[in-house]
Protein backbone atom coordinates (compact mmCIF):
# COMPACT_ATOMS: atom_id res chain seq x y z
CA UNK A 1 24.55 -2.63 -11.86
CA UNK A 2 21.92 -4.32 -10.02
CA UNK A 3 19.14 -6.04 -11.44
CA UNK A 4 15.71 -5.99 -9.74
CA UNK A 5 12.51 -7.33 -10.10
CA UNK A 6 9.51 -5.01 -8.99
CA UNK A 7 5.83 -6.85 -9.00
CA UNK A 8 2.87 -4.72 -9.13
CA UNK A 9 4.35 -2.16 -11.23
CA UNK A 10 1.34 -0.67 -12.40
CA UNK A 11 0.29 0.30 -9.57
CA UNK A 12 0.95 3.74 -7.42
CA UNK A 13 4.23 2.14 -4.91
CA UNK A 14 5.73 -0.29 -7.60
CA UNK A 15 5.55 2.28 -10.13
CA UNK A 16 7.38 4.56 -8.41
CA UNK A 17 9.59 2.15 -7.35
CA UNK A 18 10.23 1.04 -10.57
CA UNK A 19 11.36 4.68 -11.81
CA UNK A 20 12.70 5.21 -8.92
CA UNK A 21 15.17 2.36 -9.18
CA UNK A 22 15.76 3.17 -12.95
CA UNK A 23 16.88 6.94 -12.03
CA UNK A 24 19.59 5.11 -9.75
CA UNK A 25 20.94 2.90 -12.89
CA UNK A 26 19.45 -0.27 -11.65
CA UNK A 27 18.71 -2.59 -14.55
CA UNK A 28 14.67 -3.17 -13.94
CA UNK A 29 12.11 -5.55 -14.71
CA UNK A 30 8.81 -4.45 -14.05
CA UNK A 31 5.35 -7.10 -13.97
CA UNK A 32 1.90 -5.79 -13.53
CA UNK A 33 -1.72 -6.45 -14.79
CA UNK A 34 -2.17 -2.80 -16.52
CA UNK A 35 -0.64 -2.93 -20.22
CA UNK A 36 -1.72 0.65 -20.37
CA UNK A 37 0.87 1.65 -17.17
CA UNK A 38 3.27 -1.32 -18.44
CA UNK A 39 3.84 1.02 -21.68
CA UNK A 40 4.50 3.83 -20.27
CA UNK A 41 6.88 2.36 -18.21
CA UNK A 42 8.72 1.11 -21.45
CA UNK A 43 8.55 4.43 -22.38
CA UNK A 44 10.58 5.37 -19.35
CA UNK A 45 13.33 3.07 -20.82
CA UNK A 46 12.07 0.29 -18.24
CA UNK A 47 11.75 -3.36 -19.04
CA UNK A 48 8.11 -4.36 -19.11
CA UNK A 49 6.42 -7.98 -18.23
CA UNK A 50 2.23 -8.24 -18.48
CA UNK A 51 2.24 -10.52 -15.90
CA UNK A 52 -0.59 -11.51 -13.68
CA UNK A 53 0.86 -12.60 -10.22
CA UNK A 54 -1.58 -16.09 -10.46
CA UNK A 55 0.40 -16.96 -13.38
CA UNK A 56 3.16 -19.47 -12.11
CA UNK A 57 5.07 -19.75 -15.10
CA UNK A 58 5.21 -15.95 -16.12
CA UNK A 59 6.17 -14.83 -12.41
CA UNK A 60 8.98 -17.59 -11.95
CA UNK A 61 10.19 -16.38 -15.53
CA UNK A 62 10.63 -12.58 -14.65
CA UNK A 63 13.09 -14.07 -11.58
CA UNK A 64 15.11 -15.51 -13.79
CA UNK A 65 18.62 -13.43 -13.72
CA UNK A 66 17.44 -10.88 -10.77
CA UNK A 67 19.78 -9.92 -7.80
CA UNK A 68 16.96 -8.21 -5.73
CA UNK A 69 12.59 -8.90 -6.45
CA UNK A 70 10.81 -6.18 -4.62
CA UNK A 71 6.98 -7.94 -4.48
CA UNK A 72 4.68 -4.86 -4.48
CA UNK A 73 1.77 -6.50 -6.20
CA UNK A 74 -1.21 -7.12 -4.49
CA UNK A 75 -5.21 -7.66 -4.96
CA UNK A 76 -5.61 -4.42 -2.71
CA UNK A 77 -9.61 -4.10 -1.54
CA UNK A 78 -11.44 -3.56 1.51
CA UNK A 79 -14.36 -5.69 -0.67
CA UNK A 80 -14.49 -9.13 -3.12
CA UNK A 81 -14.27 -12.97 -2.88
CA UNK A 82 -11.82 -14.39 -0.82
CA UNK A 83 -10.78 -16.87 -3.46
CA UNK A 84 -9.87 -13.99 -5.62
CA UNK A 85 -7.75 -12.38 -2.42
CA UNK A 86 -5.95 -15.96 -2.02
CA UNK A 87 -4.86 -16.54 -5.31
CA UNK A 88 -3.72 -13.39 -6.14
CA UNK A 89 -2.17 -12.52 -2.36
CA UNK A 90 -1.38 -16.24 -1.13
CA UNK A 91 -0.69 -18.48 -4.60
CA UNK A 92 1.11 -15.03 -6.21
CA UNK A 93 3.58 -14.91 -3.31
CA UNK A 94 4.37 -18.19 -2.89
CA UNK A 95 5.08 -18.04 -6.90
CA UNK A 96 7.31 -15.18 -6.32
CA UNK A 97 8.87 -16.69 -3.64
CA UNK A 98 9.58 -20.09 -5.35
CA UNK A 99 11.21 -17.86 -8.17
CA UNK A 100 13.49 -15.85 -5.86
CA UNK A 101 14.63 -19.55 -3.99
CA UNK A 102 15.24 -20.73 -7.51
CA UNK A 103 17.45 -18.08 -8.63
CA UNK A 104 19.29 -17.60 -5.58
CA UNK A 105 18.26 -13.82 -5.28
CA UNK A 106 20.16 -11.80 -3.07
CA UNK A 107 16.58 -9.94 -1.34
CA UNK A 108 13.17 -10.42 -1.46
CA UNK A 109 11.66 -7.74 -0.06
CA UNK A 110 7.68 -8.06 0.05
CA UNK A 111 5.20 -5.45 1.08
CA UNK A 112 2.57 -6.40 3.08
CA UNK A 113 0.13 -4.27 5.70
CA UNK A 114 -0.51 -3.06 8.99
CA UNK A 115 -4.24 -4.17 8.53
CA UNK A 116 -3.29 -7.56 9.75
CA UNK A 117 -3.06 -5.33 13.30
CA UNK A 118 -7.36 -3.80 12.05
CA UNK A 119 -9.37 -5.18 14.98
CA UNK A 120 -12.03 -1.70 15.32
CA UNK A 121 -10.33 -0.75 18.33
CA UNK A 122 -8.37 2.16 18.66
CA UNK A 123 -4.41 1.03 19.34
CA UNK A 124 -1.30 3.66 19.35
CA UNK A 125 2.09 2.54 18.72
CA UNK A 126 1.52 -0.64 17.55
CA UNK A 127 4.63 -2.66 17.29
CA UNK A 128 5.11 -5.95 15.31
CA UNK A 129 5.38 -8.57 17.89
CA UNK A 130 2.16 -6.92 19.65
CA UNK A 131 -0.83 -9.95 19.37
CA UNK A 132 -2.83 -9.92 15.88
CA UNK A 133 -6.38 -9.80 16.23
CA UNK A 134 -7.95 -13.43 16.62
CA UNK A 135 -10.05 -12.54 13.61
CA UNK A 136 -8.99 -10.49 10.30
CA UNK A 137 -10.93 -7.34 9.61
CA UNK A 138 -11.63 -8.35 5.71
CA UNK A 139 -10.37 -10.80 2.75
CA UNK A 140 -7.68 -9.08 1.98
CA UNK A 141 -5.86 -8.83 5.24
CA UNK A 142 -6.48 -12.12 5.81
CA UNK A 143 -4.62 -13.13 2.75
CA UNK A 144 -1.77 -11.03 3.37
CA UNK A 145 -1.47 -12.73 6.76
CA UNK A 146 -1.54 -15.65 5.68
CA UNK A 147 1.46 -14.70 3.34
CA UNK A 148 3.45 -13.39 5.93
CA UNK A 149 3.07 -16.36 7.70
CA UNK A 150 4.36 -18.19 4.55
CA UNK A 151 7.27 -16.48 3.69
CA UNK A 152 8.20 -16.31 7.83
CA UNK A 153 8.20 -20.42 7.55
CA UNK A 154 10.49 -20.64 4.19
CA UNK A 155 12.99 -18.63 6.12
CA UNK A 156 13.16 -20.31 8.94
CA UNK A 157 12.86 -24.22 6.78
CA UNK A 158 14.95 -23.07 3.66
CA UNK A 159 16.54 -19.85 4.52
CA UNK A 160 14.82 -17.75 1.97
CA UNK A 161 16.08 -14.20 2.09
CA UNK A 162 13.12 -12.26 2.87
CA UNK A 163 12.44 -9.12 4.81
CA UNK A 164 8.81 -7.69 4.96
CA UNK A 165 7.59 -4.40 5.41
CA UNK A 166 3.67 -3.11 6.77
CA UNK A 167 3.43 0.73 5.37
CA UNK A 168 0.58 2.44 6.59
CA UNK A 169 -1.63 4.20 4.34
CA UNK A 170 0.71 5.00 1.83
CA UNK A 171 0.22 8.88 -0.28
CA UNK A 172 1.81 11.09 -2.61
CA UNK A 173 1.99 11.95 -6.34
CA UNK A 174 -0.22 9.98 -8.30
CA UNK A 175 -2.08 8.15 -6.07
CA UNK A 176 -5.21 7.54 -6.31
CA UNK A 177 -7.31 5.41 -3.68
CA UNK A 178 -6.68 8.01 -0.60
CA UNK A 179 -6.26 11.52 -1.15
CA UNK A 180 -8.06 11.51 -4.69
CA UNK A 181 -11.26 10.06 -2.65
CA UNK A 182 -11.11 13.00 -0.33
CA UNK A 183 -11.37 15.38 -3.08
CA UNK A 184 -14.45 13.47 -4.45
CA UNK A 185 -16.21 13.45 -0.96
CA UNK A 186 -16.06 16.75 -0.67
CA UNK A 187 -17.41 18.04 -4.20
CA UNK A 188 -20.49 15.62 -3.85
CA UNK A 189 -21.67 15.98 -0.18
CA UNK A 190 -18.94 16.97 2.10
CA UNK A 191 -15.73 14.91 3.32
CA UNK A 192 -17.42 12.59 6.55
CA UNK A 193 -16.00 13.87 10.16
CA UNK A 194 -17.00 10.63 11.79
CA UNK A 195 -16.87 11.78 15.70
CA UNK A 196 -15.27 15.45 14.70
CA UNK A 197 -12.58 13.39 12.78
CA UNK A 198 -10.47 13.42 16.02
CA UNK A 199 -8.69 10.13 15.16
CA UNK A 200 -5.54 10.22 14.93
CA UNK A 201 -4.04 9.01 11.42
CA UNK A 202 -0.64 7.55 10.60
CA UNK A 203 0.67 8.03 6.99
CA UNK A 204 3.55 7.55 4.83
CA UNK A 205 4.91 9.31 2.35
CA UNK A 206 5.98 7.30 -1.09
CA UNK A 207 9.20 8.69 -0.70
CA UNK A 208 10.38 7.69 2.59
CA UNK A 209 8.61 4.00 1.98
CA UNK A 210 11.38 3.57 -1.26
CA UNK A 211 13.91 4.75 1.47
CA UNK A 212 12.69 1.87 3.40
CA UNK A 213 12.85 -0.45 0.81
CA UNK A 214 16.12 0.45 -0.36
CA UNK A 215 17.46 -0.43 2.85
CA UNK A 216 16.18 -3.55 2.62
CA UNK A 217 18.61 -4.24 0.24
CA UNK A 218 21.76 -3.80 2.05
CA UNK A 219 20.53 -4.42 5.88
CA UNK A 220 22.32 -6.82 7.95
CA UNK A 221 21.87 -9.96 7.81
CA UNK A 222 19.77 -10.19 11.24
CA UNK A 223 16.95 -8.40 9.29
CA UNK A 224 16.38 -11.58 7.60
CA UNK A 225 12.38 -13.16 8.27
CA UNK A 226 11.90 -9.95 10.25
CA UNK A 227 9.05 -7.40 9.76
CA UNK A 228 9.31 -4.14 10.39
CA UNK A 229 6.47 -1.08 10.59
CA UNK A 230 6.75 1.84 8.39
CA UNK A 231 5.18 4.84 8.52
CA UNK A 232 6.19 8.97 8.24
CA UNK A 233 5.75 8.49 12.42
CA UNK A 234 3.68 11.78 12.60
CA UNK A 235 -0.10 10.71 13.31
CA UNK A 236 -2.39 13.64 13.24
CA UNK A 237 -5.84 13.82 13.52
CA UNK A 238 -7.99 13.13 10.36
CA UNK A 239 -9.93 16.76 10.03
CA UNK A 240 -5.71 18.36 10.24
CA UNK A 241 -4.88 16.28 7.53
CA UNK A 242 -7.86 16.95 5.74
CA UNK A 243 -7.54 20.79 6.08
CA UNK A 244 -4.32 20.81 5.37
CA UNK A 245 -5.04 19.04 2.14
CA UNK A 246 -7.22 21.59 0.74
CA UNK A 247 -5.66 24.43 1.58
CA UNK A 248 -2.18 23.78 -0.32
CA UNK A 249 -4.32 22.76 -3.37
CA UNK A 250 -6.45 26.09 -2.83
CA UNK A 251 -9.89 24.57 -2.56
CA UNK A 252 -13.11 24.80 -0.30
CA UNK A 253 -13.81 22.26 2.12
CA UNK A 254 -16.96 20.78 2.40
CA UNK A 255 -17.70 18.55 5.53
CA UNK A 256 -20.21 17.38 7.53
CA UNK A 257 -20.45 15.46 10.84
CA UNK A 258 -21.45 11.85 11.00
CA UNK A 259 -21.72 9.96 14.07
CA UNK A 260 -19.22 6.65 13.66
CA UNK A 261 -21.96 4.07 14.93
CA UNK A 262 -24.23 5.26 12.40
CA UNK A 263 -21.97 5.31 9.43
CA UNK A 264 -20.61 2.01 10.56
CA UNK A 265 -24.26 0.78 11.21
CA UNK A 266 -25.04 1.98 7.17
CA UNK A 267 -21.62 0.17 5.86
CA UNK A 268 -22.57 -3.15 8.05
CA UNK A 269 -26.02 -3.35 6.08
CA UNK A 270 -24.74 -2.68 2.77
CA UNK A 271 -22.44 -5.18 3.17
CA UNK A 272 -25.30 -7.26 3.79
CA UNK A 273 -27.60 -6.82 0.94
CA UNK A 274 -24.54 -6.96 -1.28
CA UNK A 275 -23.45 -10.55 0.28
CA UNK A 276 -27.54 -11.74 0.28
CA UNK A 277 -28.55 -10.58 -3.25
CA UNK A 278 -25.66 -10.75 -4.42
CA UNK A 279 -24.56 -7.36 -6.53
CA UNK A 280 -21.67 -6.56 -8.49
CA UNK A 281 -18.97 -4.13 -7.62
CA UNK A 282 -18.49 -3.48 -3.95
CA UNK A 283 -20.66 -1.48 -1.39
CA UNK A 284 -20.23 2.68 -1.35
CA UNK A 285 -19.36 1.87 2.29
CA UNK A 286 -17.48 -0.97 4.17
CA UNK A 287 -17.27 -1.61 7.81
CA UNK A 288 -13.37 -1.27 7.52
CA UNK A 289 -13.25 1.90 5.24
CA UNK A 290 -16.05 3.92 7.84
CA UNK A 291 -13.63 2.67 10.61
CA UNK A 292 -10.08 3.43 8.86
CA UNK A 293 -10.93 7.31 9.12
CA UNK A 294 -12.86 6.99 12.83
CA UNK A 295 -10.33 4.29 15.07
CA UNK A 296 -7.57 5.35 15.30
CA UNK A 297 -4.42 2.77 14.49
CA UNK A 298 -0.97 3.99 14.67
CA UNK A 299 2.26 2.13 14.12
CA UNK A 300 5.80 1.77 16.67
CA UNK A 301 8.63 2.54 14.05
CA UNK A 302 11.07 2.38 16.23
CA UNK A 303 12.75 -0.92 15.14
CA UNK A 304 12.95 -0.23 11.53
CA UNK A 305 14.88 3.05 12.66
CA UNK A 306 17.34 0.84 14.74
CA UNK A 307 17.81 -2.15 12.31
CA UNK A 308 17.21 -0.98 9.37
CA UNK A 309 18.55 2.99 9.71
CA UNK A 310 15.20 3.86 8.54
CA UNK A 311 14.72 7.65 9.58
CA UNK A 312 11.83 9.65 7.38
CA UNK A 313 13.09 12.49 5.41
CA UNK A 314 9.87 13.77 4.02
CA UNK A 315 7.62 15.13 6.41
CA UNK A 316 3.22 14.67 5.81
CA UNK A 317 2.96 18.48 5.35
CA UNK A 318 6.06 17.92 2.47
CA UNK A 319 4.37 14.76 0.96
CA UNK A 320 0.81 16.62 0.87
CA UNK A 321 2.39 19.44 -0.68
CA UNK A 322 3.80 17.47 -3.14
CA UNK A 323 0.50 15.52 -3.93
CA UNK A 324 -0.91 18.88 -4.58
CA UNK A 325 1.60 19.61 -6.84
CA UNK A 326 0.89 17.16 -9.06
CA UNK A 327 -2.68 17.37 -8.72
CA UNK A 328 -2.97 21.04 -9.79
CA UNK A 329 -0.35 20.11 -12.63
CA UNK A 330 -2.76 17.52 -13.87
CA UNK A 331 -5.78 19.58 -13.45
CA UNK A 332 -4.18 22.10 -15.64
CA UNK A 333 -3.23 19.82 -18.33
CA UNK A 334 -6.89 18.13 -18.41
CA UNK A 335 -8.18 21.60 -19.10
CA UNK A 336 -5.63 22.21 -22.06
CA UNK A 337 -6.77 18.32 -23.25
CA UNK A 338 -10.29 20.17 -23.07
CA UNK A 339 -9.30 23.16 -24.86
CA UNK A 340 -7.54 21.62 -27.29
């Protein structure tokens, strides 16, 4: 039996990695901020830490005893301070990564993101030694960079065994920052075609991202301080995948048509006011959320399929069916909640 470590846990990926790896009769240790998630984990039959990833003592604890750490937590934002984004995404790695040197762990595997690649230009087939934009589109990929480039020096200076993946715009059963926001959009004032939503989007299903993960585990050892791209490898462009959406949950559509320079002309002066004044929360538009859904950015696979063996298995259409699955599943049992 394998034990494993899986950071983030409360959120969408390490939660489902978590159960995931439970189902398989791994023994698991789960860390995340949520105590609310963190029980029902436990109730799962899954070990559970309240852990936040700035807390050195905690994180190098919860290594203690683990063959494999899987570091899935992040601060995740396209909006905040980037002191908060360092500590959490910078400090919180290298934490992680000082517990799996100290325990001699067999894998770190540590998910990072393909917006280190965001530059506002539109870029197909993206592969990880292409150049990174002089200049990171927010905080948080920034942060995550800067991580990456971390964890690539402690392999190279102390051998740490570390492989590091950049999923794109991950989606499927209980997730709630993509899809969910879709469905919002379009019951208040239509889902936003920026330029007929022609761009082309790259996704990946939950699923075939704990494939990737899992091969991690096992993958020779010339994987080591690599990273590798992951993604379902079928881009398609934005309105498809918003159609498509809504009809296997059975709902009307609302749209309307926005031209990109002026929603990315609204999102660059909200940012503004909210960095002058300044408010709380973050703006109802960004610069890099308008432009995620208008520039297109799609990812070269092609050498996690030949080092790795990583080969997707469940298609977009399969992954937004099962997303509506659930969704419909937990509409209905809100409306018993109601009832009742």
């Amino acid at each position: 039996m394998k034990k494993a470590l899986v950071t983030g846990a409360t959120g969408f990926l390490g939660g489902h990695l978590a159960r995931h790896l439970h189902r398989l009769g791994w023994d698991v240790t789960a860390t995340g901020r949520n105590e609310a998630s963190g029980r029902r984990l436990m109730d799962d039959g899954i070990r559970f830490v309240a852990a936040d990833l700035r807390d050195r003592d905690v994180i190098l604890g919860a290594c203690c005893g683990q063959d494999i750490v899987f570091h899935c937590g992040a601060l995740s934002s396209p909006w905040g301070r980037y002191n908060d984004f360092y500590s959490s995404n910078v400090e919180g790695t290298q934490y992680v990564a000082e517990g799996c040197k100290r325990e001699e762990v067999q894998r770190l595997v540590h998910v990072s993101t393909p917006s280190v690649y965001f530059d506002y230009m539109p870029r197909y087939r993206i592969k990880e030694s292409d150049p990174l934009p002089a200049r990171a589109c927010n905080h948080y990929a920034a942060t995550k960079r800067i991580a990456e480039q971390w964890l690539e020096q402690r392999w190279q200076q102390q051998q740490l065994p570390v492989i590091m993946l950049r999923p794109r715009a991950i989606f499927g059963p209980e997730e709630q920052a993509l899809l969910p926001r879709l469905l919002r959009a379009s019951e208040q004032s239509g889902v936003p075609l920026l330029n007929g939503g022609e761009a082309e989007i790259d996704l990946t299903c939950v699923d075939n991202l704990l494939q990737a993960m899992l091969l991690c585990c096992d993958s020779p050892a010339s994987t080591l301080g690599q990273t590798y791209n992951i993604s379902n490898g079928e881009a398609l462009p934005f309105r498809e995948l918003v159609s498509q959406l809504f009809q296997l949950l059975e709902l009307p559509l609302r749209t309307k048509s926005i031209p990109y320079r002026a929603a990315y002309g609204v999102a660059a002066m909200l940012e503004a006011t909210y960095r002058l004044l300044p408010l709380r929360g973050e703006p109802s538009l960004t610069r890099y959320t308008v432009s995620s859904i208008a520039v297109p950015h799609t990812l070269d696979i092609s050498k996690a399929q030949r080092e790795l063996g990583y080969t997707p298995t469940v298609t977009v259409e399969q992954g937004l069916r099962q997303f509506a699955d659930w969704w419909k599943a937990e509409q209905h049992m809100d409306g018993r909640r109601l009832r009742g």
